[in-house]
Protein backbone atom coordinates (compact mmCIF):
# COMPACT_ATOMS: atom_id res chain seq x y z
CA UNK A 1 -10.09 -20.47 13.00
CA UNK A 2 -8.91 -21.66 9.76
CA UNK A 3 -6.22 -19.81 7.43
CA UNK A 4 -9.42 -18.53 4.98
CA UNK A 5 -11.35 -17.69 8.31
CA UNK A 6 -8.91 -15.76 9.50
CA UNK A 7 -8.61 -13.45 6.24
CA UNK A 8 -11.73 -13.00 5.61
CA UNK A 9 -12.06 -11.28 9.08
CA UNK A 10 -8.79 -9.59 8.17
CA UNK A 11 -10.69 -8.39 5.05
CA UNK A 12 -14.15 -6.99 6.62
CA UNK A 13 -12.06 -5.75 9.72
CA UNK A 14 -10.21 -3.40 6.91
CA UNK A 15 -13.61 -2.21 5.61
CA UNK A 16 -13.58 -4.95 2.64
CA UNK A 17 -15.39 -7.73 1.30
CA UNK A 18 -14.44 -10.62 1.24
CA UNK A 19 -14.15 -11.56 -2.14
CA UNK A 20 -12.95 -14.96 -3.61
CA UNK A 21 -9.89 -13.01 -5.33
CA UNK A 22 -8.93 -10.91 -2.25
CA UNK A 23 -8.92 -14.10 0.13
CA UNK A 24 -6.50 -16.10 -2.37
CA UNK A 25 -4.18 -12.68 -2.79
CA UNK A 26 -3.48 -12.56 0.84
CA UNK A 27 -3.17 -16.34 1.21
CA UNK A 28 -0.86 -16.84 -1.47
CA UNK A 29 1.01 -13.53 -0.54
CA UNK A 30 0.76 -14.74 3.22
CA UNK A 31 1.89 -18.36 2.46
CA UNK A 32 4.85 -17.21 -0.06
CA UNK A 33 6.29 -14.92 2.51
CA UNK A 34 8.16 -13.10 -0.56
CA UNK A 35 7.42 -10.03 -2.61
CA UNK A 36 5.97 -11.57 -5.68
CA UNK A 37 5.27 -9.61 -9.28
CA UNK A 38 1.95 -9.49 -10.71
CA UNK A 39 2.79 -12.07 -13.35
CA UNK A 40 3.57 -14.51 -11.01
CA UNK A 41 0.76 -13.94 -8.59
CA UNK A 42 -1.44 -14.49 -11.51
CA UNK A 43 0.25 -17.44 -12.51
CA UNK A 44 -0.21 -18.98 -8.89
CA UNK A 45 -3.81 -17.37 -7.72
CA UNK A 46 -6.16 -20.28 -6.70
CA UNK A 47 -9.08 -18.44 -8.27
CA UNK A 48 -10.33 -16.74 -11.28
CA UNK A 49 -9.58 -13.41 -11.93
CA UNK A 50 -8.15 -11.03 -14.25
CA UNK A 51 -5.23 -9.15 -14.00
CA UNK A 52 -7.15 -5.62 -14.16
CA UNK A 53 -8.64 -7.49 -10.89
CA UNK A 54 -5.80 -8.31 -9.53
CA UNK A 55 -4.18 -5.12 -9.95
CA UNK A 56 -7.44 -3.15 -8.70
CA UNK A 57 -7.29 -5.37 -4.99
CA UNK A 58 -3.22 -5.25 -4.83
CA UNK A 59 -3.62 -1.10 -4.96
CA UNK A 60 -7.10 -1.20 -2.63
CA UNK A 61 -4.90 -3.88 -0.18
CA UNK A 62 -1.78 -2.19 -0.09
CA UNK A 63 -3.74 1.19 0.69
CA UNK A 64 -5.12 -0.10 3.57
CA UNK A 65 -1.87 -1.98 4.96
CA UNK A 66 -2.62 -5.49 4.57
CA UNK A 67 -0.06 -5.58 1.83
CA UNK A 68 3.15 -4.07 1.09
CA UNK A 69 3.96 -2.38 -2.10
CA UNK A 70 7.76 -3.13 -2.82
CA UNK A 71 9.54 -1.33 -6.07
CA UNK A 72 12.86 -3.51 -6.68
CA UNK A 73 15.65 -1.82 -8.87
CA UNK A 74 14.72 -4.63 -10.92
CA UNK A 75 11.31 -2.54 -12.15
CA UNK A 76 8.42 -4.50 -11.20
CA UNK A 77 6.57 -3.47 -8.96
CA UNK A 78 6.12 -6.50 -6.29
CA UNK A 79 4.20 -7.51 -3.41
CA UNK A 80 4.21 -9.12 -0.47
CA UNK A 81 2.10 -9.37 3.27
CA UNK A 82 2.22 -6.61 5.06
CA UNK A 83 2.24 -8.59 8.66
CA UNK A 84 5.29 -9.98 7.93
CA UNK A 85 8.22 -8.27 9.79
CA UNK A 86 10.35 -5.36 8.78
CA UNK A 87 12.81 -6.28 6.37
CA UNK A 88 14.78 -5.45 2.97
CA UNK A 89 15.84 -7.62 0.41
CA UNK A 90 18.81 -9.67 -1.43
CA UNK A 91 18.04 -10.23 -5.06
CA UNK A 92 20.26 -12.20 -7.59
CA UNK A 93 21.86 -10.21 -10.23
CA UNK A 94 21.45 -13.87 -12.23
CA UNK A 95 18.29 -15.64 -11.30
CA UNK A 96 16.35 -12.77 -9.77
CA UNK A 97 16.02 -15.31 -6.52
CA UNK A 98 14.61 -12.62 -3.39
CA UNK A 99 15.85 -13.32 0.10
CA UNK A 100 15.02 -11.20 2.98
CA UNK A 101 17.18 -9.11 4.67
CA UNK A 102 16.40 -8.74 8.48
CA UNK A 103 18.66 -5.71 9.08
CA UNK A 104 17.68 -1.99 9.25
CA UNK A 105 18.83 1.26 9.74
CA UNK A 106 15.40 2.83 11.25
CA UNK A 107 16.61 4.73 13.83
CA UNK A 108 19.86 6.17 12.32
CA UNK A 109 18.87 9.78 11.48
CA UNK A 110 18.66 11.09 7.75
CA UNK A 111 22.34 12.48 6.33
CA UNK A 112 20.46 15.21 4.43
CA UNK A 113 19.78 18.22 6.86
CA UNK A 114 16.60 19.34 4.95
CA UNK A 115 14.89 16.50 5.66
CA UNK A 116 13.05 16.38 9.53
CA UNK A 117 11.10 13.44 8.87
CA UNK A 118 11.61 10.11 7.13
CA UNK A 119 7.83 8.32 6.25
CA UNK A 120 9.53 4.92 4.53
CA UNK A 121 12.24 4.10 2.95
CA UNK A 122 13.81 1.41 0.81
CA UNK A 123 17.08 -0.90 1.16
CA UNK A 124 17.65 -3.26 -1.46
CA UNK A 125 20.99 -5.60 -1.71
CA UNK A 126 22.34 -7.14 -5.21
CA UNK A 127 24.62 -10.14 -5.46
CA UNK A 128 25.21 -13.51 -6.62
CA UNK A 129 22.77 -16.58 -4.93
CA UNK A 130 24.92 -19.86 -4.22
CA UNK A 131 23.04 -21.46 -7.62
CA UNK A 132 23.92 -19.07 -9.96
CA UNK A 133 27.50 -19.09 -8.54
């Protein structure tokens, strides 16, 4: 089964069709492998849409977990797949370059007392990449 095969039954398996825009979301997220901001999605998405379209299937996608809602310090909301691993990110200070991060602290428990449960959470590391050095 082909990559477009394969998220198209990703799609109707989540309860969605499969439209032209929703297949070249996840393929682009999927192929990018980075949390990417609307502006550049729409600069890089293989098919017509708008960005009120665009928008409308990143909320519907991330709602149903096949994409992953990321809010950098930076502002802009971006977005990445969701089957990629868990992960956190280095972002230049500079060049706004995004690297992932494969370290967590998941199982540490929470230092506030009031707190029982933690549902998500968000690490995010700043710095310098070796270009803008």
């Amino acid at each position: 089964m082909d990559k477009k095969e394969r998220i198209k039954k990703q799609l109707r398996q989540a309860g969605f069709k499969a439209t032209p825009a929703r297949v070249a979301l996840l393929a682009l997220l999927e192929e990018r492998a980075k949390p990417l901001e609307v502006s550049v999605i729409m600069g890089q998405i293989k098919v017509e849409a708008d960005q009120a379209t665009v928008y409308r299937a990143l909320r519907l996608l991330a709602q149903a977990g096949l994409v992953r809602r990321v809010q950098m310090q930076a502002g802009a909301a971006h977005y990445e797949f969701a089957a990629l691993p868990h992960h956190h990110h280095l972002i230049c200070e500079k060049c706004g370059l995004v690297e992932d991060v494969m370290v967590c602290c998941d199982n540490q428990r929470p230092l506030v007392a009031s707190f029982s449960q933690v549902t998500n959470h968000n690490l995010e590391y700043s710095g310098i990449c070796n270009d803008c050095v």
